[in-house]
PDB file of N, CA and C in Angstrom:
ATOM      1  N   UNK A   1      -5.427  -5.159  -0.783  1.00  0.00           N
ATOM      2  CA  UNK A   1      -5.903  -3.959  -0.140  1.00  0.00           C
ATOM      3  C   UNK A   1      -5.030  -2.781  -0.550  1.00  0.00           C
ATOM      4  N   UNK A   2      -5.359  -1.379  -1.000  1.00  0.00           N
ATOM      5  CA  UNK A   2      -5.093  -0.392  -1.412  1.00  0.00           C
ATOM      6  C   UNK A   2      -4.535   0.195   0.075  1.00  0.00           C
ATOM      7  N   UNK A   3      -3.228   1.041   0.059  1.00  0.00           N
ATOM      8  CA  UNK A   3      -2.905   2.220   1.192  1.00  0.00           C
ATOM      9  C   UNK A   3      -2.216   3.035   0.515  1.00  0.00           C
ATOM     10  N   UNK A   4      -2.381   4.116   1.362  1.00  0.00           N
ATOM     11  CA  UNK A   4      -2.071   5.444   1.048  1.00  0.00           C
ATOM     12  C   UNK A   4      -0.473   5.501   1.162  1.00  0.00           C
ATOM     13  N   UNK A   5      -0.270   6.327  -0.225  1.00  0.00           N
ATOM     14  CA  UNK A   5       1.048   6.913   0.140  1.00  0.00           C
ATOM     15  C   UNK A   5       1.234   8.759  -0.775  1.00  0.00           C
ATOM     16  N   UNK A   6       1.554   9.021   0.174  1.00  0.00           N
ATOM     17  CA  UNK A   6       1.981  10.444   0.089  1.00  0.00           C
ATOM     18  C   UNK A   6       3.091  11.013  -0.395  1.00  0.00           C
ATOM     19  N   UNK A   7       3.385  11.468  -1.653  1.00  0.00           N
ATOM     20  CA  UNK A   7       4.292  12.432  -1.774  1.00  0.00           C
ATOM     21  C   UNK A   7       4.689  13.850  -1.286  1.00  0.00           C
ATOM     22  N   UNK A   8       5.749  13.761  -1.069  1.00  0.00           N
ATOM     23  CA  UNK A   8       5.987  15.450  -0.127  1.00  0.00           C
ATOM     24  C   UNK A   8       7.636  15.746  -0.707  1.00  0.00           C
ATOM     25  N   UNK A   9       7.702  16.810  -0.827  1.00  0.00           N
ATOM     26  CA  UNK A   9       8.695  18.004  -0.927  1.00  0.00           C
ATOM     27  C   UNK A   9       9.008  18.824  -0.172  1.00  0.00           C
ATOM     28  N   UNK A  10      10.022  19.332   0.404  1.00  0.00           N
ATOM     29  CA  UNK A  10      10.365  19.968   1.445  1.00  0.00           C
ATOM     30  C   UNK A  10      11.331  19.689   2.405  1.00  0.00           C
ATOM     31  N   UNK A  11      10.998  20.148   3.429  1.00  0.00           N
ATOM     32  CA  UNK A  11      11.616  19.445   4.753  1.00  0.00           C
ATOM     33  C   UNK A  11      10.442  19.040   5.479  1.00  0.00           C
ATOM     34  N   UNK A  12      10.124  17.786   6.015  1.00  0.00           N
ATOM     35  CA  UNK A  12       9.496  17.185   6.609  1.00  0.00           C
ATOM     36  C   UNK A  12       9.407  17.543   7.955  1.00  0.00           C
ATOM     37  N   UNK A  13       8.106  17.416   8.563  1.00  0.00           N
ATOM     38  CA  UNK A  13       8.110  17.873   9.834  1.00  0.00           C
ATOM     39  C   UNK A  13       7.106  16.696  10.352  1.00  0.00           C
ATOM     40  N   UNK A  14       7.640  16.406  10.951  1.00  0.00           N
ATOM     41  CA  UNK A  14       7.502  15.050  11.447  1.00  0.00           C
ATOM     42  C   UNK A  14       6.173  15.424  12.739  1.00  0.00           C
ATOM     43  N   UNK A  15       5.798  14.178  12.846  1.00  0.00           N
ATOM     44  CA  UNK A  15       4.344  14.155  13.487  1.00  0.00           C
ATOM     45  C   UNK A  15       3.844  12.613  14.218  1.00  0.00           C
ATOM     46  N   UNK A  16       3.300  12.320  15.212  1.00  0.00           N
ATOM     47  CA  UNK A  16       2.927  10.975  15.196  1.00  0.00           C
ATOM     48  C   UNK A  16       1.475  10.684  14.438  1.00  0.00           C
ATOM     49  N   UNK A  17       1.041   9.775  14.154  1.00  0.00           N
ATOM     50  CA  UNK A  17      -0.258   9.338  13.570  1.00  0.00           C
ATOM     51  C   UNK A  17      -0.215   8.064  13.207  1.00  0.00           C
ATOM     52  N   UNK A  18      -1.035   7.110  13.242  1.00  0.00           N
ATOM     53  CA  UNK A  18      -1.117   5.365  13.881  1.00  0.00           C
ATOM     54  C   UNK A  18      -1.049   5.014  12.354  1.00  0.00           C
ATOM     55  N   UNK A  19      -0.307   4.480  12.397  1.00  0.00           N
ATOM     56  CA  UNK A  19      -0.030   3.712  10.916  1.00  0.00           C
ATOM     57  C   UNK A  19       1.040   3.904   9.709  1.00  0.00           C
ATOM     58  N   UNK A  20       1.303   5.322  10.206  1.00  0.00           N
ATOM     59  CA  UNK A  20       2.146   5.981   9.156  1.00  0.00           C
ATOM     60  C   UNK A  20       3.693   5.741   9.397  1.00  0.00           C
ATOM     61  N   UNK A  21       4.222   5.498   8.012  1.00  0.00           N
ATOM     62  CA  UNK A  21       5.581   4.916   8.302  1.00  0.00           C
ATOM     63  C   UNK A  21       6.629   6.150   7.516  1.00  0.00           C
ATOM     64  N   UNK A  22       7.467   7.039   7.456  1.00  0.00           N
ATOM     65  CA  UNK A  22       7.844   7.554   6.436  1.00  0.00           C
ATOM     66  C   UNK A  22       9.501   7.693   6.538  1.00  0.00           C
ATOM     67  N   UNK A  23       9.901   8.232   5.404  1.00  0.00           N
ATOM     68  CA  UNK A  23      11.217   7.864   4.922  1.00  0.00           C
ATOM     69  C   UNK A  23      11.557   9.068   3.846  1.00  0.00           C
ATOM     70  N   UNK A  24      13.097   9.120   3.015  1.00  0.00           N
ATOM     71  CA  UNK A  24      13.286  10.531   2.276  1.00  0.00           C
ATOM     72  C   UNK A  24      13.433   9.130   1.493  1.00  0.00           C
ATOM     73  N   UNK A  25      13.712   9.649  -0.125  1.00  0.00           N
ATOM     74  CA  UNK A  25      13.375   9.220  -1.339  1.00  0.00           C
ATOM     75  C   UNK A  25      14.819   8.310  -1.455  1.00  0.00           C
ATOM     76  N   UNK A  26      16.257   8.817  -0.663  1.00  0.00           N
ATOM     77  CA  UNK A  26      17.046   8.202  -0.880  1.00  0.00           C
ATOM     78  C   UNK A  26      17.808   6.907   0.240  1.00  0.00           C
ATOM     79  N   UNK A  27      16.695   7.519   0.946  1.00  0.00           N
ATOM     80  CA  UNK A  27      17.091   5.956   2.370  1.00  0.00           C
ATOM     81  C   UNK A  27      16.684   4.978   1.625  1.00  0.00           C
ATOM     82  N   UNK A  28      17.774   4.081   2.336  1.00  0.00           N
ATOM     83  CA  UNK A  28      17.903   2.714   2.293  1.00  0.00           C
ATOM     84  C   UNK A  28      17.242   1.493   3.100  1.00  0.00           C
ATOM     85  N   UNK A  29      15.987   1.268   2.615  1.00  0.00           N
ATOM     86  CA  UNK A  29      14.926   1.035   3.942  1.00  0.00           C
ATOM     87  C   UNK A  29      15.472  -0.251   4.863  1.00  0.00           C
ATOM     88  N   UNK A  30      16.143  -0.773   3.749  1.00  0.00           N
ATOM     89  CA  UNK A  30      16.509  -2.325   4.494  1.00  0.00           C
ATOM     90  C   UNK A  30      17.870  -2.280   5.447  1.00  0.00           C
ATOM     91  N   UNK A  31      18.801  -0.999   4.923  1.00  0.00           N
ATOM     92  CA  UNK A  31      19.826  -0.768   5.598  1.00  0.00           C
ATOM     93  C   UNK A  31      20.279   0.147   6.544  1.00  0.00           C
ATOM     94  N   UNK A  32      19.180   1.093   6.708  1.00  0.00           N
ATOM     95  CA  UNK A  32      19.608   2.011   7.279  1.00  0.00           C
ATOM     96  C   UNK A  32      18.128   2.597   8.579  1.00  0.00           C
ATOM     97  N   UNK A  33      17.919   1.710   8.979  1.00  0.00           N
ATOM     98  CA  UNK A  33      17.148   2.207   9.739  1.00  0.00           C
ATOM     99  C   UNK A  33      16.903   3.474  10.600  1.00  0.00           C
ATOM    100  N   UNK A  34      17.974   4.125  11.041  1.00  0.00           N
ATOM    101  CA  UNK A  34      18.242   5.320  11.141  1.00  0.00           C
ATOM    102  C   UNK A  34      17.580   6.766  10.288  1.00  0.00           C
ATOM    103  N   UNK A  35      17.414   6.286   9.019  1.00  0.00           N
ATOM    104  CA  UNK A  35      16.833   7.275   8.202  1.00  0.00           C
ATOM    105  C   UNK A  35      15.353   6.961   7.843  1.00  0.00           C
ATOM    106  N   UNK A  36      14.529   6.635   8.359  1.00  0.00           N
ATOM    107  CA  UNK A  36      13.051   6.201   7.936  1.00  0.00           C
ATOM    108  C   UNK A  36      12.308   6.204   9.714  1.00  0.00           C
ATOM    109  N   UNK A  37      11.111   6.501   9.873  1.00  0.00           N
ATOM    110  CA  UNK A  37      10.394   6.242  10.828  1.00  0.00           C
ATOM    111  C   UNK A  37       9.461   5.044  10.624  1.00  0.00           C
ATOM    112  N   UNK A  38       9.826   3.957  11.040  1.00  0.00           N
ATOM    113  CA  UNK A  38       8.728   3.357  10.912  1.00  0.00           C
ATOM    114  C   UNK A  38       7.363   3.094  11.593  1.00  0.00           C
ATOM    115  N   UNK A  39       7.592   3.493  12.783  1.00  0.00           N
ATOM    116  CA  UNK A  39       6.620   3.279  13.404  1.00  0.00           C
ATOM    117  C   UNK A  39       5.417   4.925  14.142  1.00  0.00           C
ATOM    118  N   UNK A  40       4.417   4.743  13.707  1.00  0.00           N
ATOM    119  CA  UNK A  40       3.133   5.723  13.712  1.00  0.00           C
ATOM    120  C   UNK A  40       3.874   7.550  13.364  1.00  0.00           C
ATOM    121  N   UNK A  41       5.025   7.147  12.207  1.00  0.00           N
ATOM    122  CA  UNK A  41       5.515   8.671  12.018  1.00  0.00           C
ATOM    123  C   UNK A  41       5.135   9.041  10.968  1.00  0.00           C
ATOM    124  N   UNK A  42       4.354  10.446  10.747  1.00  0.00           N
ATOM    125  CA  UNK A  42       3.824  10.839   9.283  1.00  0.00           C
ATOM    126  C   UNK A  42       4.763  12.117   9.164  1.00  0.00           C
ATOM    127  N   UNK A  43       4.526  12.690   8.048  1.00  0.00           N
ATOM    128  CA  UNK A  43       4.799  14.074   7.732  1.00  0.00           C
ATOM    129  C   UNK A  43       3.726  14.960   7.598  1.00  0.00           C
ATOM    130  N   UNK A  44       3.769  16.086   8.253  1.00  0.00           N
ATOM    131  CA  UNK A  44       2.385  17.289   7.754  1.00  0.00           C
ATOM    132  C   UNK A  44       2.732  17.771   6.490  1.00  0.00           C
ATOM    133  N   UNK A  45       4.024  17.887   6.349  1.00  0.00           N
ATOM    134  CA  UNK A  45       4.370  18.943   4.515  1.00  0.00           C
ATOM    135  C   UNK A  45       3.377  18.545   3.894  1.00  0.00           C
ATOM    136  N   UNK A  46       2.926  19.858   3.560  1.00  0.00           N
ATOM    137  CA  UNK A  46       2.106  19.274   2.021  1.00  0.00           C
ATOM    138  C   UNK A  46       2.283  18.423   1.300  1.00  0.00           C
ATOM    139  N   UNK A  47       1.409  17.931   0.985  1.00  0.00           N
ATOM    140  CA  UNK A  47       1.477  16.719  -0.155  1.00  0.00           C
ATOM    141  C   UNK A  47       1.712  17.007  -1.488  1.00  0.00           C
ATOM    142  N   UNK A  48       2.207  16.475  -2.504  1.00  0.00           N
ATOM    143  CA  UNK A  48       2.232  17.047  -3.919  1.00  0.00           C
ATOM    144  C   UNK A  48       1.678  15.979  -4.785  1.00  0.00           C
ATOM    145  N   UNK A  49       1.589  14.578  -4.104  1.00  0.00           N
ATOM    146  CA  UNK A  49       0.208  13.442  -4.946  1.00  0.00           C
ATOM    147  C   UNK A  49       0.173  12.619  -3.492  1.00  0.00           C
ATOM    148  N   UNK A  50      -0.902  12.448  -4.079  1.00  0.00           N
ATOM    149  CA  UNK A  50      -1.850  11.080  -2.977  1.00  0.00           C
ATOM    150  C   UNK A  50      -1.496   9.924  -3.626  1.00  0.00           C
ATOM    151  N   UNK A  51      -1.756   9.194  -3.620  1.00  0.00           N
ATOM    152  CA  UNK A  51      -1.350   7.567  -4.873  1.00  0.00           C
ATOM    153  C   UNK A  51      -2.185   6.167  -3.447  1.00  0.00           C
ATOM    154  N   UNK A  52      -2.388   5.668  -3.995  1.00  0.00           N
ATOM    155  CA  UNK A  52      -2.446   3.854  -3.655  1.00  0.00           C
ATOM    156  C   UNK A  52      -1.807   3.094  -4.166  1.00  0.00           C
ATOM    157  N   UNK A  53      -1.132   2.297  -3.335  1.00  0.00           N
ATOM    158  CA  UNK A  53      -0.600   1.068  -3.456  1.00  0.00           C
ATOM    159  C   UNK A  53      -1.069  -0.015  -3.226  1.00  0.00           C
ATOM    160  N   UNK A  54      -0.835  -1.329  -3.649  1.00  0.00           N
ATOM    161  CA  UNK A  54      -1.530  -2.744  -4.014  1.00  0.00           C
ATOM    162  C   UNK A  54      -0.596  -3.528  -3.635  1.00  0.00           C
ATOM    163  N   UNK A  55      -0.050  -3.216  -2.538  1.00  0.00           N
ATOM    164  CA  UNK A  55       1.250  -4.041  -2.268  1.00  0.00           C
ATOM    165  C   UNK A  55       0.778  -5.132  -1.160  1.00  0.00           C
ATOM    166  N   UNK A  56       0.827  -6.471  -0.842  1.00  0.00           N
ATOM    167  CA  UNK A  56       0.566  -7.662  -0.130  1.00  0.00           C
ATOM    168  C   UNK A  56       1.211  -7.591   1.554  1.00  0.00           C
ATOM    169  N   UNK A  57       2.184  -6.242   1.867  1.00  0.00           N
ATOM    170  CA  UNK A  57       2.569  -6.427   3.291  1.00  0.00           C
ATOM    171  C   UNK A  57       3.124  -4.828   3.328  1.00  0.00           C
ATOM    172  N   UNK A  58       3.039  -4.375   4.104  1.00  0.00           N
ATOM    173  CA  UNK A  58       3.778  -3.186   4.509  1.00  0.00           C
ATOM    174  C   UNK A  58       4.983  -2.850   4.405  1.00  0.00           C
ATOM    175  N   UNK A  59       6.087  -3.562   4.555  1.00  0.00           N
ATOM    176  CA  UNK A  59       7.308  -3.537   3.711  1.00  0.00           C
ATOM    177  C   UNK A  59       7.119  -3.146   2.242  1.00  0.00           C
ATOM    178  N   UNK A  60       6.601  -4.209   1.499  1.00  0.00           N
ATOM    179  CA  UNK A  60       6.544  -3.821  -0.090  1.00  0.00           C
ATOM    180  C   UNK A  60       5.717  -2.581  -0.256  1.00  0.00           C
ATOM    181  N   UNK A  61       5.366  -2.286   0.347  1.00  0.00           N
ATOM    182  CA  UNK A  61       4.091  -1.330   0.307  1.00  0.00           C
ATOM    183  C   UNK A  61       5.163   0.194   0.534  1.00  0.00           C
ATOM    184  N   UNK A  62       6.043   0.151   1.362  1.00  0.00           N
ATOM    185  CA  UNK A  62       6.788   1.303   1.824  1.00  0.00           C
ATOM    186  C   UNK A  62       7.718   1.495   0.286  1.00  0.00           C
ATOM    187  N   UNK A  63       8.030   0.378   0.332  1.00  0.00           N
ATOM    188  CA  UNK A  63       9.180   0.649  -1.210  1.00  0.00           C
ATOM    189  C   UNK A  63       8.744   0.869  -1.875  1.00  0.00           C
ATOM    190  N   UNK A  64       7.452   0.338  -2.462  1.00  0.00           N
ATOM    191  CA  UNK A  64       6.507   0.729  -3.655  1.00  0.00           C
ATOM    192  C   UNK A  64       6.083   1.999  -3.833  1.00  0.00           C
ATOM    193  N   UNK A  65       5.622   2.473  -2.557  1.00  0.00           N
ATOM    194  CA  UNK A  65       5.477   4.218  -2.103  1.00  0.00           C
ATOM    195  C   UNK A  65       7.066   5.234  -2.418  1.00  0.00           C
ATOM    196  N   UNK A  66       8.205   4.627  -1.785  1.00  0.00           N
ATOM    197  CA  UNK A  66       9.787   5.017  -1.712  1.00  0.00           C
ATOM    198  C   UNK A  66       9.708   4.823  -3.524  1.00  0.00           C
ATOM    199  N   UNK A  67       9.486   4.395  -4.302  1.00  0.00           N
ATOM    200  CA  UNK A  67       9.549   4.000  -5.475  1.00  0.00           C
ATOM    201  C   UNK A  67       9.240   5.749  -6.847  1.00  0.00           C
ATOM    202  N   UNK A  68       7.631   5.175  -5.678  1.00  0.00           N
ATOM    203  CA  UNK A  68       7.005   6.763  -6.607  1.00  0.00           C
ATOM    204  C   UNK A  68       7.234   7.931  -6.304  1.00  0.00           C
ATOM    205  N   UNK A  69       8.313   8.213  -5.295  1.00  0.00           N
ATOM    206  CA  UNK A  69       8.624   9.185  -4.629  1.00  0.00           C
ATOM    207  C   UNK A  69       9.925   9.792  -5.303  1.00  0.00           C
ATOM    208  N   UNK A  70      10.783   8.913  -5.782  1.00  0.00           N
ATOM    209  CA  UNK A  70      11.781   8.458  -7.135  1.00  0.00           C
ATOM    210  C   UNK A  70      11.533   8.943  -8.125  1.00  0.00           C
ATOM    211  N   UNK A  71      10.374   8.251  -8.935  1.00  0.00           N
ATOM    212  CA  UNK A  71      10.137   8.859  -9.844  1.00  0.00           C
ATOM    213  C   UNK A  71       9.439  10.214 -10.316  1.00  0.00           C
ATOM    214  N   UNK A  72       9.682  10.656  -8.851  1.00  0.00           N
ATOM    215  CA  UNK A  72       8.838  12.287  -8.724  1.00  0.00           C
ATOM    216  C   UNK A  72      10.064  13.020  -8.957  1.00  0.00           C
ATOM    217  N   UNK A  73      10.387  14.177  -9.613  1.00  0.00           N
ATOM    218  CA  UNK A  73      11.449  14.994  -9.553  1.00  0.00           C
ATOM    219  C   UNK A  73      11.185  15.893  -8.128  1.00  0.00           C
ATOM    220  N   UNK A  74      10.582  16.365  -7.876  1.00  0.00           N
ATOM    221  CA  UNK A  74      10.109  17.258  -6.915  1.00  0.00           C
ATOM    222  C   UNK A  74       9.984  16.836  -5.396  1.00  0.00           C
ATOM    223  N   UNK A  75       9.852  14.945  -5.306  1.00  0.00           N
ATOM    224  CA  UNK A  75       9.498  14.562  -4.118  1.00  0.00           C
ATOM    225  C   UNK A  75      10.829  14.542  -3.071  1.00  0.00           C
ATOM    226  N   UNK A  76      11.034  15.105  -2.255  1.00  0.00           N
ATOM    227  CA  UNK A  76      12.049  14.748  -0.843  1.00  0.00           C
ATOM    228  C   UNK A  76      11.805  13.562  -0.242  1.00  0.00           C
ATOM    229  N   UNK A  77      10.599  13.627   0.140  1.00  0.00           N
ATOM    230  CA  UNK A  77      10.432  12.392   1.196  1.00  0.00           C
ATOM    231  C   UNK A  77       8.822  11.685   0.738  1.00  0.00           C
ATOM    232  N   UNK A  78       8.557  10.442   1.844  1.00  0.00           N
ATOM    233  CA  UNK A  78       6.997  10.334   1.553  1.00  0.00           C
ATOM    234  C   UNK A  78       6.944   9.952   3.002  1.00  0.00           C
ATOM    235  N   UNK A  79       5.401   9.563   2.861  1.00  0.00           N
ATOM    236  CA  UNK A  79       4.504   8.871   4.226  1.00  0.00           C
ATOM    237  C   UNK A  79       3.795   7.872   3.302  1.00  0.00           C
ATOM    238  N   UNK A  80       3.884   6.460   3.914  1.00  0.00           N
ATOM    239  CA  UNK A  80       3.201   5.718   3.709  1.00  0.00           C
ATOM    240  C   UNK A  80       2.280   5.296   4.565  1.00  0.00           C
ATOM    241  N   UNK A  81       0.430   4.896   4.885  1.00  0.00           N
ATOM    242  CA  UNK A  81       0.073   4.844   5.995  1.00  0.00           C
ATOM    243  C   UNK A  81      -0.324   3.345   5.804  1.00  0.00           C
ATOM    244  N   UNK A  82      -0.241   1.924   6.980  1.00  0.00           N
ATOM    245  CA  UNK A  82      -0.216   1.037   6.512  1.00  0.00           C
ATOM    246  C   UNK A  82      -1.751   0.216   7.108  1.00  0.00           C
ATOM    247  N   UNK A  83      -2.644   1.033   7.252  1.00  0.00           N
ATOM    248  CA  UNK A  83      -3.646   1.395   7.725  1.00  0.00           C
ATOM    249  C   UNK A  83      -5.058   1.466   6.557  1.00  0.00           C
ATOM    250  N   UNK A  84      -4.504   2.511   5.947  1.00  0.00           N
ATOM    251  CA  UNK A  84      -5.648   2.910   5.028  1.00  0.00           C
ATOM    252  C   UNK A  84      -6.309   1.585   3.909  1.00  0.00           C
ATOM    253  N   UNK A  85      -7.554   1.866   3.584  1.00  0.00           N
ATOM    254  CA  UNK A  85      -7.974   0.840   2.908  1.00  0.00           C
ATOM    255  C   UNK A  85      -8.174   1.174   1.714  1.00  0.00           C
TER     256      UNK A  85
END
């Protein structure tokens, strides 16, 4: 199953919305829980790409998203939603 993940730049302004997990490009998802929302937190910032991921669980799915967010020069943070189909 395909979900959404969002690239964003900026400063994030955080929001609730059911599914959405998000994080900045340089948290440490497994270590630092402190720096990532996981639970129903999105960002409104504009987006700068939409993308799908093909990832088998929501974990891999967040890193895979944290991944392309990396290889964005421009990206700060993302939203991954673990929801979307």
């Amino acid at each position: 199953k395909s979900k959404r993940c969002y690239l964003k730049k900026g400063e994030p302004k955080w929001y609730d919305y059911k599914g959405d997990m998000s994080a900045t490009r340089t948290c440490r998802l497994n270590f630092e829980p402190s720096c990532y929302r996981p639970h129903d937190a999105g960002s409104k910032t504009p987006s700068i790409k939409v993308t799908t991921v093909k990832a088998a669980t929501a974990d891999k799915g967040m890193k895979e998203c944290q991944d392309l967010c990396k290889a964005e020069a421009t990206c700060t943070h993302f939203t991954f939603n673990k929801n979307t189909k």
